[in-house]
C-alpha atoms as a PDB file:
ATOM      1  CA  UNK A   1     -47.341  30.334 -33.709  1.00  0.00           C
ATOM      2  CA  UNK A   2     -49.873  27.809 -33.307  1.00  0.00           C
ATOM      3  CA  UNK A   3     -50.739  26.005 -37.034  1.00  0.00           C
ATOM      4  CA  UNK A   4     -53.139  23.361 -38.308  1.00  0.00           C
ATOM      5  CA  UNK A   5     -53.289  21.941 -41.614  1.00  0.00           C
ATOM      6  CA  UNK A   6     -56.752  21.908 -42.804  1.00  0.00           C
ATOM      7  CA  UNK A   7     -57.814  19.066 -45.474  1.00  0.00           C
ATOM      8  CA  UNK A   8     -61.371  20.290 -46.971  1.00  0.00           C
ATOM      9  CA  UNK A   9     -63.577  17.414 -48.767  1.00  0.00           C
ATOM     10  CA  UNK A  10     -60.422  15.227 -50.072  1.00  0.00           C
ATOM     11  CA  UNK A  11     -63.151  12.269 -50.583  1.00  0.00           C
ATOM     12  CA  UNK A  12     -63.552   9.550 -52.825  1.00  0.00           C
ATOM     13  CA  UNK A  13     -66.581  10.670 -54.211  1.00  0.00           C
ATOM     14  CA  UNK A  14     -65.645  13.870 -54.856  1.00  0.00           C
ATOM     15  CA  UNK A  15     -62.183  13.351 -56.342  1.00  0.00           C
ATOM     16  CA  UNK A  16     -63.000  10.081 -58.641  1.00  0.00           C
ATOM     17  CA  UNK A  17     -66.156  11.548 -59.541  1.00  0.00           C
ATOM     18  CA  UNK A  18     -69.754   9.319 -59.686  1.00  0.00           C
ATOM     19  CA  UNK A  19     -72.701   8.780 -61.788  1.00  0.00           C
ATOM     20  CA  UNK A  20     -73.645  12.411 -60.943  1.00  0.00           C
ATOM     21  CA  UNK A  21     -70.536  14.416 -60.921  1.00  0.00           C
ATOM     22  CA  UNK A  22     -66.806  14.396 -63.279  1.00  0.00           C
ATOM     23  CA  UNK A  23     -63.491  13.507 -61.342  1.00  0.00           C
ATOM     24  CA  UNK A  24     -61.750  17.273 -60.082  1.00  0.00           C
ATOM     25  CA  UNK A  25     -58.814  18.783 -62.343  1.00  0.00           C
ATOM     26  CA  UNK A  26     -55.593  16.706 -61.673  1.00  0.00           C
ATOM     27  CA  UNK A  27     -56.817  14.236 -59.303  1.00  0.00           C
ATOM     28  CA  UNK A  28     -53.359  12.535 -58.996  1.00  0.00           C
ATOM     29  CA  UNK A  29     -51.405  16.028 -58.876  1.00  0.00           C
ATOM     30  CA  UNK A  30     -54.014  16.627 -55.466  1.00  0.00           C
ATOM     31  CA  UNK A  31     -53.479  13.090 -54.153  1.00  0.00           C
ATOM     32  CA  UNK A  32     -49.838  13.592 -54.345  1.00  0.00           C
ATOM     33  CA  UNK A  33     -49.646  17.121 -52.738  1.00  0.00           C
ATOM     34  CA  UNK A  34     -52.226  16.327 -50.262  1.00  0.00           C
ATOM     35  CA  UNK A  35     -49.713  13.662 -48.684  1.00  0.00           C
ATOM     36  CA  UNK A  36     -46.431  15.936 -49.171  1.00  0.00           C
ATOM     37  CA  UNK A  37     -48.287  18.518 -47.148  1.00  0.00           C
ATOM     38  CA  UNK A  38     -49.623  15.878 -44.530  1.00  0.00           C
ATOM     39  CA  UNK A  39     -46.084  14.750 -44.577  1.00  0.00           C
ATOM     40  CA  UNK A  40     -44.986  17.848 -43.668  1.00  0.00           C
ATOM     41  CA  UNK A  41     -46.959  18.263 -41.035  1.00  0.00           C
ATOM     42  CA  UNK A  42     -46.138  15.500 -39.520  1.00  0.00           C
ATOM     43  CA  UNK A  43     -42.712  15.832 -39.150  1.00  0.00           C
ATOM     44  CA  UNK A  44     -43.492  19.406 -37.606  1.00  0.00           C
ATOM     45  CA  UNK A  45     -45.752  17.941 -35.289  1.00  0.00           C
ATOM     46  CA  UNK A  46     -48.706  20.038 -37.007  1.00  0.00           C
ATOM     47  CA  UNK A  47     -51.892  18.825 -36.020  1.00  0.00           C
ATOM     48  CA  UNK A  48     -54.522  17.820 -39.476  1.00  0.00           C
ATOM     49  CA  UNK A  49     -58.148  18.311 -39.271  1.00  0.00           C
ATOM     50  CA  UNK A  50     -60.182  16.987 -42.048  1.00  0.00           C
ATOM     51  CA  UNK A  51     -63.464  17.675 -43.269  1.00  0.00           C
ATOM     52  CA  UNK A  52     -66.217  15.574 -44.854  1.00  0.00           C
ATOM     53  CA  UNK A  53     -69.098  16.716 -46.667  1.00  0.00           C
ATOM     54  CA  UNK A  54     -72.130  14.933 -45.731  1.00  0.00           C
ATOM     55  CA  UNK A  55     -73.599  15.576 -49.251  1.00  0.00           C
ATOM     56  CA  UNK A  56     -70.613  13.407 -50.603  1.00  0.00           C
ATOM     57  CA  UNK A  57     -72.097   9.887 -51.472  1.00  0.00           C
ATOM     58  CA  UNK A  58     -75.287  11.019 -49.040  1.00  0.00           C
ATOM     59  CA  UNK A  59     -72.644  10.969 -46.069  1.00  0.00           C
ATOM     60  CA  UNK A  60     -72.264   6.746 -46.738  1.00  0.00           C
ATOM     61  CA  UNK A  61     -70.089   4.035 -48.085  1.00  0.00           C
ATOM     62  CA  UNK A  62     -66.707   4.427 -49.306  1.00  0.00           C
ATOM     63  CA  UNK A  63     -67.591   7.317 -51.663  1.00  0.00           C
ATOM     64  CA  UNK A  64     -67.772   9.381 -48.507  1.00  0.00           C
ATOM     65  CA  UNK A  65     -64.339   8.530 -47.192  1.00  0.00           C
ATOM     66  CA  UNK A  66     -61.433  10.241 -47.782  1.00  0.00           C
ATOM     67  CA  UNK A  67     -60.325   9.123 -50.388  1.00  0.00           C
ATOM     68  CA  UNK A  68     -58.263   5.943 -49.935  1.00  0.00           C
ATOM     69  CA  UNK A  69     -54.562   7.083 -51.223  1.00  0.00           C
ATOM     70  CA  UNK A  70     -54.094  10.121 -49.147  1.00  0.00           C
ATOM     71  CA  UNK A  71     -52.233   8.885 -45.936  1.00  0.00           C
ATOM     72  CA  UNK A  72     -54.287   9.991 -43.450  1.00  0.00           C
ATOM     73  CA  UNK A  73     -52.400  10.092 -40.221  1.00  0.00           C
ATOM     74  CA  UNK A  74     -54.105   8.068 -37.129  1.00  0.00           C
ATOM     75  CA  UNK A  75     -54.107  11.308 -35.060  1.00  0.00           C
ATOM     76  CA  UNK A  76     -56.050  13.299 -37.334  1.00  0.00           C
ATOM     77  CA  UNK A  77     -59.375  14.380 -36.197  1.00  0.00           C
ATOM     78  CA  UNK A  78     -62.170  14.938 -38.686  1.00  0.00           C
ATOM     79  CA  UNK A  79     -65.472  16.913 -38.438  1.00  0.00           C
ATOM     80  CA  UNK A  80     -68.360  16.361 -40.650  1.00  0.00           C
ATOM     81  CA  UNK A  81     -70.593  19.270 -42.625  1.00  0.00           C
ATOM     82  CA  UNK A  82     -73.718  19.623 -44.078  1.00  0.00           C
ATOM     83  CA  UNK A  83     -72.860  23.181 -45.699  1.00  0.00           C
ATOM     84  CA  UNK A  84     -70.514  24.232 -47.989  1.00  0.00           C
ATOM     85  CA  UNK A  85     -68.746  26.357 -45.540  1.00  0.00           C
ATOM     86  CA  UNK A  86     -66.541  24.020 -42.730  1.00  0.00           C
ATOM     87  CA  UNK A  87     -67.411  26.895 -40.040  1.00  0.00           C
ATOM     88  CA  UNK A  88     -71.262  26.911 -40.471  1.00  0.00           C
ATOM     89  CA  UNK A  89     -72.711  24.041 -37.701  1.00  0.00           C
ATOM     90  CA  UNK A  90     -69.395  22.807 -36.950  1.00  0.00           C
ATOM     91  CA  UNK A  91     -67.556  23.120 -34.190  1.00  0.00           C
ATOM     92  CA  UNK A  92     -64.316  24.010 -36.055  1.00  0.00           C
ATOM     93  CA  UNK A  93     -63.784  27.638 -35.103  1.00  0.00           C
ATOM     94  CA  UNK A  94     -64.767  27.020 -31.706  1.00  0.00           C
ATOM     95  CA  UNK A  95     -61.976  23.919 -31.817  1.00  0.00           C
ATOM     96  CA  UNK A  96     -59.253  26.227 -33.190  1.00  0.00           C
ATOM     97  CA  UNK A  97     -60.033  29.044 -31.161  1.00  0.00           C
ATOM     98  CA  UNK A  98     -59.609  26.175 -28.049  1.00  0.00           C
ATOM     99  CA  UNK A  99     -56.487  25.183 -29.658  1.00  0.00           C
ATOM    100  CA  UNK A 100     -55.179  28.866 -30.051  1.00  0.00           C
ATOM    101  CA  UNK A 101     -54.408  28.124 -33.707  1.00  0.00           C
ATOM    102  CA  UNK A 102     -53.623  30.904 -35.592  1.00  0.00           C
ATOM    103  CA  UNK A 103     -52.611  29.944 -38.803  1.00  0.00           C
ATOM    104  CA  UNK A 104     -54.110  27.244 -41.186  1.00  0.00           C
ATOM    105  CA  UNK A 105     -53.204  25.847 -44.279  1.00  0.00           C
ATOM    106  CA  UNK A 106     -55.750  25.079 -46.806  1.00  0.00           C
ATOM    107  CA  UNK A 107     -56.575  22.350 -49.585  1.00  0.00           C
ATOM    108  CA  UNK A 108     -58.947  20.091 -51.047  1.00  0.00           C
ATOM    109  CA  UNK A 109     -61.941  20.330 -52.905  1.00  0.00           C
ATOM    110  CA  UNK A 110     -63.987  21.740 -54.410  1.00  0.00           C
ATOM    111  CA  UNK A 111     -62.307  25.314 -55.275  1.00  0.00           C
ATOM    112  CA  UNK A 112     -64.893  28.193 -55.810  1.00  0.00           C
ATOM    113  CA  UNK A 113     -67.052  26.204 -52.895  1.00  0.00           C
ATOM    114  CA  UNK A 114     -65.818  24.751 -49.748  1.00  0.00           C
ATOM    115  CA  UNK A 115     -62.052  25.996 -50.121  1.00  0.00           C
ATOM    116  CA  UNK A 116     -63.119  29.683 -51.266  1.00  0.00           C
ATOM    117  CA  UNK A 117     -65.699  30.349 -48.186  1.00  0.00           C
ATOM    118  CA  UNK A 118     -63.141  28.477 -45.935  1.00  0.00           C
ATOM    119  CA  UNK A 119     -60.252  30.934 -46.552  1.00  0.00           C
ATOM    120  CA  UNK A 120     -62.668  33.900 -46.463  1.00  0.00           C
ATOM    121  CA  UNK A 121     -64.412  32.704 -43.387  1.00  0.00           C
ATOM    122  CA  UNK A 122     -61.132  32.279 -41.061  1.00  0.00           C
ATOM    123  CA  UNK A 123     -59.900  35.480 -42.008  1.00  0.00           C
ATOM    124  CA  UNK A 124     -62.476  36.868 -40.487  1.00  0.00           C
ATOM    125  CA  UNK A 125     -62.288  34.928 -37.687  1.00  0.00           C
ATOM    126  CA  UNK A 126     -58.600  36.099 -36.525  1.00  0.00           C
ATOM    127  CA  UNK A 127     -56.391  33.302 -38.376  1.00  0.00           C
ATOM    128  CA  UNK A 128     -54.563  34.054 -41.532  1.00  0.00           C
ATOM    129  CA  UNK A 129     -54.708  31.237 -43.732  1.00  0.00           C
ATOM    130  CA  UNK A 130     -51.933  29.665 -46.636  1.00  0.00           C
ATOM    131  CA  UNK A 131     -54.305  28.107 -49.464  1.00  0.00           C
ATOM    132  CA  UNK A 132     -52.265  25.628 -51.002  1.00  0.00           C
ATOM    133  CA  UNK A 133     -51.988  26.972 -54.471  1.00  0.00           C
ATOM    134  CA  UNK A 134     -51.400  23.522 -55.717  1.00  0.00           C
ATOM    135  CA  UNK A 135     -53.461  21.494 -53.488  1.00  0.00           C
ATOM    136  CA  UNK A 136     -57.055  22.567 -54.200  1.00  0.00           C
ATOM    137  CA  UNK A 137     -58.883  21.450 -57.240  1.00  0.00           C
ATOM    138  CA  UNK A 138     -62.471  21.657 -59.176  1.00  0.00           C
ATOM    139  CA  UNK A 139     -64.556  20.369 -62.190  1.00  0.00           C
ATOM    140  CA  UNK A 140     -65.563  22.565 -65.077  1.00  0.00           C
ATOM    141  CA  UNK A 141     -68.602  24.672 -65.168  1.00  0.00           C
ATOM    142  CA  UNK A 142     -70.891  26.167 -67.822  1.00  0.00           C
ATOM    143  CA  UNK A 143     -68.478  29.522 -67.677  1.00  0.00           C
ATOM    144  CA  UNK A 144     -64.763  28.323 -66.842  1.00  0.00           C
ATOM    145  CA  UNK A 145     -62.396  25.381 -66.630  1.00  0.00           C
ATOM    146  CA  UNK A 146     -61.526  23.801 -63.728  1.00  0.00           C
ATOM    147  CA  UNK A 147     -58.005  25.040 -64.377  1.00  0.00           C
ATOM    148  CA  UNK A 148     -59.355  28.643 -64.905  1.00  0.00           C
ATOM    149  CA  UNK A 149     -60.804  28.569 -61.972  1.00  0.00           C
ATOM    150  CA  UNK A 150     -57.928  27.249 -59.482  1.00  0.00           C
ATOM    151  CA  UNK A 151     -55.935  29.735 -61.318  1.00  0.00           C
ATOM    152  CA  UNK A 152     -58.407  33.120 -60.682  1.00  0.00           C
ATOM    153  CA  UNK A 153     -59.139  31.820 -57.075  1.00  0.00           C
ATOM    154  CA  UNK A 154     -55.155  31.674 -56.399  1.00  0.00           C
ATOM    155  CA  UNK A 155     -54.802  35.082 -58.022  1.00  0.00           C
ATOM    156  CA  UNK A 156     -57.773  36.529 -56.102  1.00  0.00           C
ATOM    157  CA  UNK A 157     -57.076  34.918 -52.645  1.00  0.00           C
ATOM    158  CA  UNK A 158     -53.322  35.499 -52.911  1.00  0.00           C
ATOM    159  CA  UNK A 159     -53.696  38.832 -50.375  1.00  0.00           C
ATOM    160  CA  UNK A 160     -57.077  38.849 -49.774  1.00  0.00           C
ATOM    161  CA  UNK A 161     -57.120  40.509 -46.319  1.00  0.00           C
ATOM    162  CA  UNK A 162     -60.099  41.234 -43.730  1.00  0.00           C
ATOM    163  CA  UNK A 163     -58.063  43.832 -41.637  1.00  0.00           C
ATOM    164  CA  UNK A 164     -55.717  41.903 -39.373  1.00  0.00           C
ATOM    165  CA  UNK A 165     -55.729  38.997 -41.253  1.00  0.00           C
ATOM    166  CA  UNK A 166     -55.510  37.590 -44.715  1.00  0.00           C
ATOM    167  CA  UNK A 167     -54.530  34.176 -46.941  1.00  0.00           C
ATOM    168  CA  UNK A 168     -51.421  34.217 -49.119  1.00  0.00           C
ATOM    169  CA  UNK A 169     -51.377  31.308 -51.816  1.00  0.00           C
ATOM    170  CA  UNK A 170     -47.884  29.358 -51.323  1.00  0.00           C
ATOM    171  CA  UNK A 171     -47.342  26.015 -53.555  1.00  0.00           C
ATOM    172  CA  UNK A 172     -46.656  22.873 -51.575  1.00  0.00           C
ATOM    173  CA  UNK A 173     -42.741  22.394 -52.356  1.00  0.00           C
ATOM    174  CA  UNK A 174     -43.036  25.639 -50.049  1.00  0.00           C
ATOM    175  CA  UNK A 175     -42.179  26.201 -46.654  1.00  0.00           C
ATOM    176  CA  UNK A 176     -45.996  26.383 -46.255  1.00  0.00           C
ATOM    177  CA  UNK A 177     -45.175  26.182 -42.180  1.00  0.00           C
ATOM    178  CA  UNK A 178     -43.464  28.941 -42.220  1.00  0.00           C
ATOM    179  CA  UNK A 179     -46.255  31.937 -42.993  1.00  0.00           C
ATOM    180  CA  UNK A 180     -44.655  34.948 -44.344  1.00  0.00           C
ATOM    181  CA  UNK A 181     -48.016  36.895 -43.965  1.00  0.00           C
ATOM    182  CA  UNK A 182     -45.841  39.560 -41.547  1.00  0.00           C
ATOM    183  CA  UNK A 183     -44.270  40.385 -44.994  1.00  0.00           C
ATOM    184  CA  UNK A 184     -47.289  41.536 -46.594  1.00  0.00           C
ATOM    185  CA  UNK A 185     -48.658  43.919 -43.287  1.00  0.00           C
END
């Protein structure tokens, strides 16, 4: 099985919060899982792939970055967006597809956005995915917490299946290299 651990949107910006937007839902908790995953997939020999939003601090500065405690490893690659999904104008499916990757592990930011349309979006695409039910995160809205939120997106997503393949929500003290999705076909 070919695996890639997929970082969405872990920026400064977007984790500390700005003038314009409020620092996610247990910042520190994400910082700290982020690098136990990217840990993990070191030691595996996994390859990492983040993604930046070019929206995040207009795609400038420091703000943009990701953010400057998770340990990014100097082989990662990273691919820039201007939507919220990483698949639309980005070579990314075209770059796992080339890599015969067939299972990714999801986190980062912002929940019901960029890590919601990511998980749907490779399903689709032939690669079942393990959201990191831990390593996501989001602000309030109007309507629900940020907690609310990570919680109903790791209930919904937990299963959520296009066919062949699907996302199962795993926490990151789990084996998350290990994808038990052949126990749920």
């Amino acid at each position: 099985m070919n695996q890639m651990l997929l970082i969405i949107d872990a920026q400064q910006d977007l984790i500390e919060g700005n003038q314009e937007e409020k620092e996610v839902f247990n910042k520190q908790e994400l910082i700290i899982n982020i690098n136990k995953a990217i840990e993990k997939a070191t030691k595996q020999a996994i390859p990492i792939l983040f993604v930046r939003d070019l929206d995040v601090a207009e795609g400038k500065g420091s703000g943009f970055q990701i953010h400057p405690d998770i340990h990014v490893p100097k082989e990662s690659m990273v691919f820039d967006k201007a939507a919220t999904n990483c698949f639309h104008g980005t070579p990314l499916l075209d770059y796992l597809h080339s890599q015969k990757i067939d299972h990714v592990v999801v986190m980062g930011c912002k929940t019901e956005h960029c890590i919601d349309s990511a998980v749907r979006t490779a399903t689709i695409n032939g690669l079942d995915v393990t959201l990191v039910g831990d390593g996501h995160s989001t602000t309030d809205n109007d309507v629900l917490s940020a907690e609310q939120m990570i919680n109903h997106h790791n209930c919904i997503l937990h299963g959520h299946y296009n066919v062949e393949h699907f996302s199962i929500v795993r926490n990151v003290e789990e084996d998350l290299f290990r994808p038990t999705h052949y126990l749920y076909r």
